[in-house]
Protein backbone atom coordinates (compact mmCIF):
# COMPACT_ATOMS: atom_id res chain seq x y z
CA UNK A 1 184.18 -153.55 -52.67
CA UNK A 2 180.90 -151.94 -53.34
CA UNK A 3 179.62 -149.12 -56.11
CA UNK A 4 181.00 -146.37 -54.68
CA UNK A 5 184.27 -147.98 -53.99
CA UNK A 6 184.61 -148.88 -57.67
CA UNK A 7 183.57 -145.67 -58.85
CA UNK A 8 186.53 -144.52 -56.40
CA UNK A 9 189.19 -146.69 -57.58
CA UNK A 10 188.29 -146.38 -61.13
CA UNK A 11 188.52 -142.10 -60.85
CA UNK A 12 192.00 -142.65 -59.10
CA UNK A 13 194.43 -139.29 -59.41
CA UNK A 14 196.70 -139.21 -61.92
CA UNK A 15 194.77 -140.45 -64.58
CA UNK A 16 195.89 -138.10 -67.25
CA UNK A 17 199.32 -138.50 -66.32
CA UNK A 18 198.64 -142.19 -66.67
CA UNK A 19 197.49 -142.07 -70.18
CA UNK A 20 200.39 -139.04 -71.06
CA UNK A 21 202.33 -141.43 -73.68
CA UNK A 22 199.12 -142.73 -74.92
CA UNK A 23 197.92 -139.59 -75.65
CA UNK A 24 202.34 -138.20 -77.03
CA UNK A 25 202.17 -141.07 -78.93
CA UNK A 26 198.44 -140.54 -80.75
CA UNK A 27 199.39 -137.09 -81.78
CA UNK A 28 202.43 -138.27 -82.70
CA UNK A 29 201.54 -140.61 -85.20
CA UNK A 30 198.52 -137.87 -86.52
CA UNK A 31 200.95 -135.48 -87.03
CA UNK A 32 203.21 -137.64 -89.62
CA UNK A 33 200.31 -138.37 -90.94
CA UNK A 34 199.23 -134.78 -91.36
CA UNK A 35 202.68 -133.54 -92.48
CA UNK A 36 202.78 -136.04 -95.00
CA UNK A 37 199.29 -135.40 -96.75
CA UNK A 38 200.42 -131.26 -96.86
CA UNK A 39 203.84 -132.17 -98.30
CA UNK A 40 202.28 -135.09 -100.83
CA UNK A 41 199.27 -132.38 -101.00
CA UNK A 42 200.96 -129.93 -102.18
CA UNK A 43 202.97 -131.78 -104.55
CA UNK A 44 200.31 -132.69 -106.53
CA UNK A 45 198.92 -129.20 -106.59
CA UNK A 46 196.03 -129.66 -103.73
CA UNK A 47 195.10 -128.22 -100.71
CA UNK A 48 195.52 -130.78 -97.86
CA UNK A 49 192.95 -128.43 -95.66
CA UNK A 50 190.58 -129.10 -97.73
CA UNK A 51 190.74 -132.34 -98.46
CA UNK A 52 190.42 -132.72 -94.13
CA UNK A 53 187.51 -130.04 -94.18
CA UNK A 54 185.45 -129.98 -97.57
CA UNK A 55 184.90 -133.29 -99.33
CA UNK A 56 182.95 -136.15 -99.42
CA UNK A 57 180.56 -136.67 -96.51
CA UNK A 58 182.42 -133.33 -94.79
CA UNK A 59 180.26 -131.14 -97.05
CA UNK A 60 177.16 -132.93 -96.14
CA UNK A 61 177.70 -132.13 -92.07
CA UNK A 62 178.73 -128.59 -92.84
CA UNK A 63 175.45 -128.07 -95.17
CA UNK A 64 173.67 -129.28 -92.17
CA UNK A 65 175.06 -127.40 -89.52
CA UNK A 66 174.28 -124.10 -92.01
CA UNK A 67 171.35 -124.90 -93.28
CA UNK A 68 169.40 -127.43 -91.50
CA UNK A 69 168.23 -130.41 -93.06
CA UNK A 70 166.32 -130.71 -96.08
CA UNK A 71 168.48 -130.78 -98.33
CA UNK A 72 168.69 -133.58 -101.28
CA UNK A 73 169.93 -134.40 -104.36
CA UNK A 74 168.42 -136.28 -107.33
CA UNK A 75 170.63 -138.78 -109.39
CA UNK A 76 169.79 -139.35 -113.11
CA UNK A 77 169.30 -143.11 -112.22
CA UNK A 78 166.47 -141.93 -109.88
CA UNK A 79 168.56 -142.27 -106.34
CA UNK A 80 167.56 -139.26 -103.88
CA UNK A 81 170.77 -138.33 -101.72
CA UNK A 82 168.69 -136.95 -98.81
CA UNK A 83 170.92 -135.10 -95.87
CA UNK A 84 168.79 -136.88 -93.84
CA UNK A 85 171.22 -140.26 -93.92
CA UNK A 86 173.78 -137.90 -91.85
CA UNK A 87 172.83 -138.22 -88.27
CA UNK A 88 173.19 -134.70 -86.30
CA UNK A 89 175.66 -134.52 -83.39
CA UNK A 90 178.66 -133.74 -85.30
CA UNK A 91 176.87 -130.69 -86.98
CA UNK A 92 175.39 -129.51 -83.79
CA UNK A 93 178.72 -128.94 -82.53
CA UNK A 94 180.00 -127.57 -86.01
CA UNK A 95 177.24 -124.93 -85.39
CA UNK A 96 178.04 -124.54 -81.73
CA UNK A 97 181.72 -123.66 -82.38
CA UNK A 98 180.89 -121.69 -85.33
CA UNK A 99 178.20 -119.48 -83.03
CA UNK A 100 181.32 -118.99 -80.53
CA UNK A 101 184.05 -118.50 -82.28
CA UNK A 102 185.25 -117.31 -85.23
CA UNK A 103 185.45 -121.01 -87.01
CA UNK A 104 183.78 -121.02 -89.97
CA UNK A 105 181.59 -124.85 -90.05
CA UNK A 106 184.03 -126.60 -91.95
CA UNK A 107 186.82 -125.47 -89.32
CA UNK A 108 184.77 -126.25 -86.02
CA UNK A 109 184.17 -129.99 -87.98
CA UNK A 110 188.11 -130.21 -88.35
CA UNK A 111 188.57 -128.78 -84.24
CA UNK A 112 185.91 -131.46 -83.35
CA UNK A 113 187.71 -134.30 -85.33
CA UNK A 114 190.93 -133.64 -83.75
CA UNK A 115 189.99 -133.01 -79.88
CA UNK A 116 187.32 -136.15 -80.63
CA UNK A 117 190.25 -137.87 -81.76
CA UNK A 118 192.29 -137.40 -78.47
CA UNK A 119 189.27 -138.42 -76.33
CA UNK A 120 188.83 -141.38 -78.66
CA UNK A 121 192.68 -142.66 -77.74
CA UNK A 122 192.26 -141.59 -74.25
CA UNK A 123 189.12 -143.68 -74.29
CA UNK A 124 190.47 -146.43 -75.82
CA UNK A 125 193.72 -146.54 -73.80
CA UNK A 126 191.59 -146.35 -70.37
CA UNK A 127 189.60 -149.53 -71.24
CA UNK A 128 192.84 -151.73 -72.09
CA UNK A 129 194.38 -149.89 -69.29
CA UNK A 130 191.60 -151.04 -67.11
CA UNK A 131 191.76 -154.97 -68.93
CA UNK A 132 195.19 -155.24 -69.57
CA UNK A 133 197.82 -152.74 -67.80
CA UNK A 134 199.55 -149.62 -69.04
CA UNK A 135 201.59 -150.70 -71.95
CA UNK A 136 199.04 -152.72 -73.79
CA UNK A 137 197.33 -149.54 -73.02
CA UNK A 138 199.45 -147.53 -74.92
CA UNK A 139 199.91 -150.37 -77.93
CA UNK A 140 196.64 -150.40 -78.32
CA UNK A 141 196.40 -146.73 -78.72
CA UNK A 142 199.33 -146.30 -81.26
CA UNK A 143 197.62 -149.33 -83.16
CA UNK A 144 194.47 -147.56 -83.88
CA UNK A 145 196.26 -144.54 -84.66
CA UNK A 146 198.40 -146.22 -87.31
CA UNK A 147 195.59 -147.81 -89.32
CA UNK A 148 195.60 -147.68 -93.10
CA UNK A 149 192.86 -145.42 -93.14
CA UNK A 150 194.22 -143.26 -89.98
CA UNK A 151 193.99 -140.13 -91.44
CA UNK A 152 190.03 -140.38 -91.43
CA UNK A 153 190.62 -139.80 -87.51
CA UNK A 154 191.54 -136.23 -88.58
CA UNK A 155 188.81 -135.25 -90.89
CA UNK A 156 185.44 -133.25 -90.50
CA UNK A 157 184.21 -137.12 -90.24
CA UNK A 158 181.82 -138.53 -87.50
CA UNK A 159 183.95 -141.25 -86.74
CA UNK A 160 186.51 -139.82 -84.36
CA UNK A 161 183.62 -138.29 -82.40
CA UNK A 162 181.61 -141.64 -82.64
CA UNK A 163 184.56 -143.82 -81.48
CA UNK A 164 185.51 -141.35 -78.62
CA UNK A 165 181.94 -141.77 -77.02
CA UNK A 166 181.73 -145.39 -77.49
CA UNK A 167 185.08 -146.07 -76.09
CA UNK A 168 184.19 -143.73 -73.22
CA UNK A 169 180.76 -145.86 -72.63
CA UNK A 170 182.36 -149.13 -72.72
CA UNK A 171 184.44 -148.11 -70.43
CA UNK A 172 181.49 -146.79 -67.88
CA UNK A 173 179.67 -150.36 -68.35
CA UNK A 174 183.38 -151.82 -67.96
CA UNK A 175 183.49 -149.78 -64.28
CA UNK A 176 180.01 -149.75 -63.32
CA UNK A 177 178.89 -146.05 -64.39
CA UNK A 178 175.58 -147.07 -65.45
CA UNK A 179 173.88 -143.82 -66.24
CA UNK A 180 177.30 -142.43 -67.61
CA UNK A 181 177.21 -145.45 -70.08
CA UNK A 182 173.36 -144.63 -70.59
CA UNK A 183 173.95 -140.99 -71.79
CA UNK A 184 177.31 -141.92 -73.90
CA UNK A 185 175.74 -144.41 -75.99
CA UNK A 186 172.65 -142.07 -76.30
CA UNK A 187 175.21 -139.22 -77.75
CA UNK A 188 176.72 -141.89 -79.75
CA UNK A 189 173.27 -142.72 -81.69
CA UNK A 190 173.05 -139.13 -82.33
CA UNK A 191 176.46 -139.36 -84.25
CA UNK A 192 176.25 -142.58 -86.44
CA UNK A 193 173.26 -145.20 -87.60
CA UNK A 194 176.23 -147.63 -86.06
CA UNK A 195 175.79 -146.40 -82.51
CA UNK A 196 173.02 -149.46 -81.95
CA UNK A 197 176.58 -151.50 -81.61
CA UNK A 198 176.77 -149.01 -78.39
CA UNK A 199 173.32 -149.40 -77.36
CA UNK A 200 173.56 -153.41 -77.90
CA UNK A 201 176.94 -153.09 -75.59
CA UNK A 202 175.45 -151.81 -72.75
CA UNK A 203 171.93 -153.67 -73.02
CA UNK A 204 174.29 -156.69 -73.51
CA UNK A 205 175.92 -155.95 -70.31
CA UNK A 206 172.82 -154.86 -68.41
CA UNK A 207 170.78 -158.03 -69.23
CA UNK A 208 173.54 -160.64 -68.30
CA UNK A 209 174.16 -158.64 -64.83
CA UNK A 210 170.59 -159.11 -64.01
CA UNK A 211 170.76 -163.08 -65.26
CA UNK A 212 173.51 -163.48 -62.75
CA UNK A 213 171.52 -161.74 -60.05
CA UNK A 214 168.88 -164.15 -60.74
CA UNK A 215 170.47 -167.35 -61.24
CA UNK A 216 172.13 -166.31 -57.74
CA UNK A 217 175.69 -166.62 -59.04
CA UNK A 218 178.57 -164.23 -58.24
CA UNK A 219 182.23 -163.41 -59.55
CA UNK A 220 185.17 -162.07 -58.78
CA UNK A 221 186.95 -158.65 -59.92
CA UNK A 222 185.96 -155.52 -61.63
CA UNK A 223 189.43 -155.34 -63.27
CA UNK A 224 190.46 -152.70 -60.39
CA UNK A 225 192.39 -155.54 -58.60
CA UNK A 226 194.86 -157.13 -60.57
CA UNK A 227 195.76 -160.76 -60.67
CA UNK A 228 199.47 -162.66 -60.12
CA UNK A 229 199.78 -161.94 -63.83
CA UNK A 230 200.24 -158.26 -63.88
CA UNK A 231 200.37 -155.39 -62.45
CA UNK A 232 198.68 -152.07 -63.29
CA UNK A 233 201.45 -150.03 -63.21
CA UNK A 234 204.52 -152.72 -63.96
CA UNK A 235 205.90 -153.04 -67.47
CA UNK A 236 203.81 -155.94 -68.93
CA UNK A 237 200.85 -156.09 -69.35
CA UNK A 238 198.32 -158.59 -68.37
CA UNK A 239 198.49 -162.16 -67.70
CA UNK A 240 200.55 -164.64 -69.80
CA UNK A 241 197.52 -165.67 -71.53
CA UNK A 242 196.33 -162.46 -72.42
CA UNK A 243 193.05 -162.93 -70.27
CA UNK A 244 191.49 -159.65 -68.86
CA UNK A 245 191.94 -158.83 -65.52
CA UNK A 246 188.21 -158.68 -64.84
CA UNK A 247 186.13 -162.22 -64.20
CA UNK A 248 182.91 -161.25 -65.03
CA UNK A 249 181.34 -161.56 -68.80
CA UNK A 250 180.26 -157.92 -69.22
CA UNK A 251 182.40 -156.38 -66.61
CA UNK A 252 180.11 -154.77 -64.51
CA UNK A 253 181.01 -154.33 -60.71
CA UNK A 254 180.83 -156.62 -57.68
CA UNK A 255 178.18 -156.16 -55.77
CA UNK A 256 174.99 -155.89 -57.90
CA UNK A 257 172.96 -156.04 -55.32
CA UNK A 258 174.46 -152.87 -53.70
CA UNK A 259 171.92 -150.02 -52.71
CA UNK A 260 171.24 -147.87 -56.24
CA UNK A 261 173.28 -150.29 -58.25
CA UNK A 262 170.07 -152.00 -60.21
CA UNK A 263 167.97 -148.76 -60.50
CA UNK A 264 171.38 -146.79 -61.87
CA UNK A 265 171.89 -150.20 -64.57
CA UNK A 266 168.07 -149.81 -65.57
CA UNK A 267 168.03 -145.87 -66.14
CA UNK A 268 171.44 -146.44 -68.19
CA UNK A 269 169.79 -148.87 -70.35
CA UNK A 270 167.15 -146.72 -70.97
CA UNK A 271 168.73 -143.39 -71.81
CA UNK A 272 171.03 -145.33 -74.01
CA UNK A 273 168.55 -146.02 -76.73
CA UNK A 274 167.31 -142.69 -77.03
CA UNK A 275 169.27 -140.75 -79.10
CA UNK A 276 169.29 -143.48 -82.29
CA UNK A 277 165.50 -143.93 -81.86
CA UNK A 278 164.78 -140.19 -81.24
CA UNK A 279 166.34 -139.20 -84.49
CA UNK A 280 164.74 -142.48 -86.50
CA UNK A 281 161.71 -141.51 -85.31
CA UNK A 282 162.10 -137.56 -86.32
CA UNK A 283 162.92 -138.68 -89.82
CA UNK A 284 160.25 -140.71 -89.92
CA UNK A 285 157.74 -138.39 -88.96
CA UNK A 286 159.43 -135.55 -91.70
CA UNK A 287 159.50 -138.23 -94.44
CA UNK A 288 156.11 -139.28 -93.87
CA UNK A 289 157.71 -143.20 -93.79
CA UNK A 290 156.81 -143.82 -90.10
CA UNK A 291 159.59 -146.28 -88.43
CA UNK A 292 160.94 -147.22 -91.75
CA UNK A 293 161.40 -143.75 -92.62
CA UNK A 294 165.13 -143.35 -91.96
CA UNK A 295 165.62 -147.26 -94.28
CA UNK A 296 164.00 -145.32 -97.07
CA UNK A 297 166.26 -142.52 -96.97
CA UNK A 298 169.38 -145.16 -96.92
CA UNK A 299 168.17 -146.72 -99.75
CA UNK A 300 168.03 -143.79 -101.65
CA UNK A 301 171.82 -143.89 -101.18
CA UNK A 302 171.71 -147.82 -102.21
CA UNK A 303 172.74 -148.68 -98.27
CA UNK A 304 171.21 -151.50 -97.29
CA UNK A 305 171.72 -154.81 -95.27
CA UNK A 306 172.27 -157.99 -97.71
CA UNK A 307 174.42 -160.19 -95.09
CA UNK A 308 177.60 -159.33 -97.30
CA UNK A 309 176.62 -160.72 -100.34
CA UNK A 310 176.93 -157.46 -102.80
CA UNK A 311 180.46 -157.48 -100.82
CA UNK A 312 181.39 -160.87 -101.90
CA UNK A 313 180.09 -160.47 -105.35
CA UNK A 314 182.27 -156.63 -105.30
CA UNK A 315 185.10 -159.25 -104.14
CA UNK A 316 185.02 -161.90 -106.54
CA UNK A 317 184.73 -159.37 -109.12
CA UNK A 318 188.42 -157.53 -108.71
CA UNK A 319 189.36 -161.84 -109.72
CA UNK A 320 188.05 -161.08 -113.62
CA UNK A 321 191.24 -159.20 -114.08
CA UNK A 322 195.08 -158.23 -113.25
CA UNK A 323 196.05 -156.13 -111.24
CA UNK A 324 192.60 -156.28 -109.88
CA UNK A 325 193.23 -159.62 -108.48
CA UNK A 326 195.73 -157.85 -106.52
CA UNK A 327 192.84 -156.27 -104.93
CA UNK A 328 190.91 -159.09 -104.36
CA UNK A 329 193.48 -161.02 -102.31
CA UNK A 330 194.03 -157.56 -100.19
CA UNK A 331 190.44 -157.45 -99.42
CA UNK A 332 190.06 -161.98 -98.63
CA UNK A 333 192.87 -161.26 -96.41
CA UNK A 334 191.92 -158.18 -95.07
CA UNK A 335 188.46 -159.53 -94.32
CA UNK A 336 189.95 -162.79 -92.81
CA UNK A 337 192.02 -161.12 -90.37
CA UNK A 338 188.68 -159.05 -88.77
CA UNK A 339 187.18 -162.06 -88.44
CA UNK A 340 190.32 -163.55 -87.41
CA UNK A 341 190.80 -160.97 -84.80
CA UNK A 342 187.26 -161.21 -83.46
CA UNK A 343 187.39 -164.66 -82.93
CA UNK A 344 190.54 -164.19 -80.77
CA UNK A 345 188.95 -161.75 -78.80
CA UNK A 346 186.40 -164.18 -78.16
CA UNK A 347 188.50 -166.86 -77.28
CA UNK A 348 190.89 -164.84 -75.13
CA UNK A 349 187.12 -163.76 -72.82
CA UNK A 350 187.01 -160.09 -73.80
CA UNK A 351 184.41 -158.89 -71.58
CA UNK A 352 181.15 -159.29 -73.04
CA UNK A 353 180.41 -155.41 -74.02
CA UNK A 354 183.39 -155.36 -76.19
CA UNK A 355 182.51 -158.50 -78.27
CA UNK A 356 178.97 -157.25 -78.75
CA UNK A 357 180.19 -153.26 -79.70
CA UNK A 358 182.91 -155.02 -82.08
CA UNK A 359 180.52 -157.68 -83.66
CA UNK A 360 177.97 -155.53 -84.36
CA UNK A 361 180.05 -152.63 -85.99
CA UNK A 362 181.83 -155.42 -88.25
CA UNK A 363 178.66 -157.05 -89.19
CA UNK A 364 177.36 -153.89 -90.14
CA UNK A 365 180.07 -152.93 -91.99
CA UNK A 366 181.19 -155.96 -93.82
CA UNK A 367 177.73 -156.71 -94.63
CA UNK A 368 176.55 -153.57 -95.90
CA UNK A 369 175.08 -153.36 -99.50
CA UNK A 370 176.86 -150.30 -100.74
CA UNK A 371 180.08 -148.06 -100.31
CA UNK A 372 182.68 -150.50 -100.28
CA UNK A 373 185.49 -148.61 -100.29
CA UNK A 374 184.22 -147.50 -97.16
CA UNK A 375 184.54 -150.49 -95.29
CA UNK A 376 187.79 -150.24 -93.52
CA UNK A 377 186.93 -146.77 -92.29
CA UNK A 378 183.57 -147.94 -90.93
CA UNK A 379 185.45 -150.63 -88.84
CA UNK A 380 187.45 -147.69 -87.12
CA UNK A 381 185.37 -147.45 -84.17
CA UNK A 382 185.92 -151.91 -83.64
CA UNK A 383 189.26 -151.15 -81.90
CA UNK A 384 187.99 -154.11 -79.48
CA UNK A 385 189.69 -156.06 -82.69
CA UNK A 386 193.22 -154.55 -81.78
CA UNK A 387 193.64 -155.30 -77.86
CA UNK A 388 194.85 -159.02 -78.81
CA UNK A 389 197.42 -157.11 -80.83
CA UNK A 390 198.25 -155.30 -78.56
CA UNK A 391 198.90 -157.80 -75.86
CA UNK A 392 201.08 -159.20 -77.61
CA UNK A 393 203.15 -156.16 -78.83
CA UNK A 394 203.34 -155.09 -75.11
CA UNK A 395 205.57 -157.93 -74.14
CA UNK A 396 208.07 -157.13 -76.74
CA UNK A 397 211.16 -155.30 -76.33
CA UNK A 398 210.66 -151.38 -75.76
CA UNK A 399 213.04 -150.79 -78.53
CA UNK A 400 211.59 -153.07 -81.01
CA UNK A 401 208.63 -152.77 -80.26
CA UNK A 402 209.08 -148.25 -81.16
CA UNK A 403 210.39 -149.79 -84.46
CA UNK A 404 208.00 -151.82 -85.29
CA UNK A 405 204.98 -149.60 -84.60
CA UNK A 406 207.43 -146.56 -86.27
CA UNK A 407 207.03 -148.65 -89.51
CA UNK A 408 203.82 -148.92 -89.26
CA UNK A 409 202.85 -145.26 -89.05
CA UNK A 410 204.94 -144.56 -91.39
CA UNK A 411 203.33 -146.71 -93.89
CA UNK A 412 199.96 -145.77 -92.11
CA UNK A 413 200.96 -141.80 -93.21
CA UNK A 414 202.04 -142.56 -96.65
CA UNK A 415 199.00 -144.61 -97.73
CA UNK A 416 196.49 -142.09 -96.06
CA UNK A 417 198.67 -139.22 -98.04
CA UNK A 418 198.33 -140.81 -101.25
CA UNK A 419 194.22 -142.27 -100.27
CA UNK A 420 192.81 -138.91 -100.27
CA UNK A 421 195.08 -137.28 -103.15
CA UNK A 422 193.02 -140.08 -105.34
CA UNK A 423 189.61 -141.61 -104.57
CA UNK A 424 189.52 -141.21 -100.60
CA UNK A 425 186.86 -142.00 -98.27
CA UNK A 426 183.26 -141.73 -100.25
């Protein structure tokens, strides 16, 4: 099979109708979640709309898609919260649907979030389609939709938008769009300062495709043929052991040494560093700080990189006191099972993109200085984490396996409901 057979195979018909209960499912789940928050909204006396649309780092992206940036505020402790920290796709396309439409910002952010949202499960359901077959597909789908912090994926937030264009770009390296996976994870450093876990994907991927060309070595699948274990379109998914169906490390195509293939790898990998490095560099050059211009204006919001050890001390800290300690087990355990879930996905050979796109966003966000209460939201876009889960949840039975997830979006709605009614995302 060569490049263009691949690219063939992977763009088969039907593939809408293939990821149709993925995508029933998703908005399923959103939708508790959403009529929950307006009933336990408007209990309390609040406006669920705006608690989607006009708080917390929302009002930042709409000030920006208004106003430009520029803007900053001073702290009596001397901290400068510059606008510059918020990285400018999302308000771009704020502004773009405000400018066409009668949206006002806040509204186009909250349109954005929710079609974002949809290509994020899409995404995310075509790469464990492509890995692990239809149903683990769809498990893997409702999993991410159910998290805790769930409801983020329906706010004026980057991180639907962030998590649709890195699952969409993992899934190009996964199928051998280079230049696709180029321009995705250039978008996605346009969104986040965590879309370098999308750049170090596809480098990841690039580099060990040219190793193997070099060393002379070949392999065996592209994940478009499926092994004895599984089939694509049967009921289980995958192989007993939960392998992928693909056998080589980064899941590029056979072939490499197909006309186009090399020059198409080397243009994606360098298109996809140049939307994080254009923007660094712009807010460099405004700030006057050069290429540590865009730190600065982090650490005027105390974000930093300490290797986790303001985390731990934030950790042992909730153990001085009960129910705090409550808190503190929640967050060891918590913490244990992303690391947990990581090291499965190493051990079960997740392609090499994945591994790299999930370590990097959970060692950015578990060992971030600041914000801690932002830490499960900022490990949204590592749904690499969930495909072991959802392996194994696609060999249970259908029925248990509806009441099981049920449960769990059900608890997923209430805690988001009562989450942003009190201190929310920061």
């Amino acid at each position: 099979m060569n490049d263009l057979e691949t690219r063939a195979a992977a763009a088969r018909p039907g593939a809408l109708r293939r990821a149709a209960p993925a995508l029933l499912g998703y908005a399923a789940v959103r939708a508790l979640g959403l009529v929950v928050l307006a009933l336990w909204s408007e209990a309390r006396g609040k406006s669920a709309y705006t608690l989607l649309t006009a708080r917390w780092d929302s009002l930042w992206y709409t000030r920006v898609a208004e106003l430009g940036y520029g803007y900053e505020v001073r702290l009596p402790n001397g901290d400068v919260h510059s606008n510059l920290a918020f990285f400018p796709l999302l308000p771009w396309l704020e502004r773009l649907a405000a400018a066409v439409s009668p949206l006002s910002y806040a509204d186009g952010g909250f349109v954005v979030s929710l079609l974002a949202s949809l290509a994020a499960a899409w995404g995310i359901f075509a790469v464990a389609d492509h890995l692990y077959g239809r149903r683990a597909g769809v498990c893997a789908v409702l999993l991410w939709a159910a998290l805790p912090v769930g409801i983020v994926q329906s706010m004026a937030y980057s991180e639907s938008l962030f998590t649709a264009l890195a699952a969409w770009a993992l899934y190009a390296v996964l199928t051998g769009r280079w230049v696709t996976a180029g321009l995705l994870a250039g978008l996605a450093g346009l969104t986040r300062p965590v879309g370098l876990a999308v750049v170090a994907a596809v480098w990841a991927a690039g580099v060990a495709a040219f190793l193997r060309e070099r060393s002379g070595s070949s392999f065996v699948g592209d994940g478009s043929a499926v092994p004895a274990g599984g089939a694509r379109d049967g009921s289980h998914a995958g192989p007993p052991s939960g392998a992928p169906r693909t056998g080589a490390p980064d899941g590029a195509p056979p072939s490499p040494h197909a006309p186009g293939v090399r020059l198409r790898r080397v243009v994606g990998m360098l298109l996809a560093p140049l939307g994080a490095a254009g923007y660094v560099l712009w807010v460099g050059d405004r700030t006057g700080g050069g290429l540590l211009g865009y730190l600065d204006v982090q650490a005027g919001w105390r974000n930093g990189f300490d290797g986790g050890y303001a985390f731990a001390l934030f950790v042992a800290g909730r153990f001085t006191s009960f129910p705090s300690a409550l808190a503190g087990v929640a967050l060891v355990v918590g913490v244990a099972l992303v690391v947990w879930l990581y090291v499965l996905c190493v051990r079960r050979g997740q392609p090499l993109p994945l591994l790299v796109h999930a370590g990097t966003v959970t060692a950015l966000a578990l060992c971030a200085s600041s914000y801690f209460g932002s830490k499960p939201r900022l490990l949204m876009p590592a749904f690499p984490l969930l495909l072991p889960l959802a392996v194994a949840l696609a060999r249970a039975r259908t029925r248990l396996l509806a009441a099981g997830l049920g449960a769990v979006a059900a608890g997923s709605a209430a805690y988001g409901a009562f989450w942003l009614n009190g201190s929310g995302p920061p």
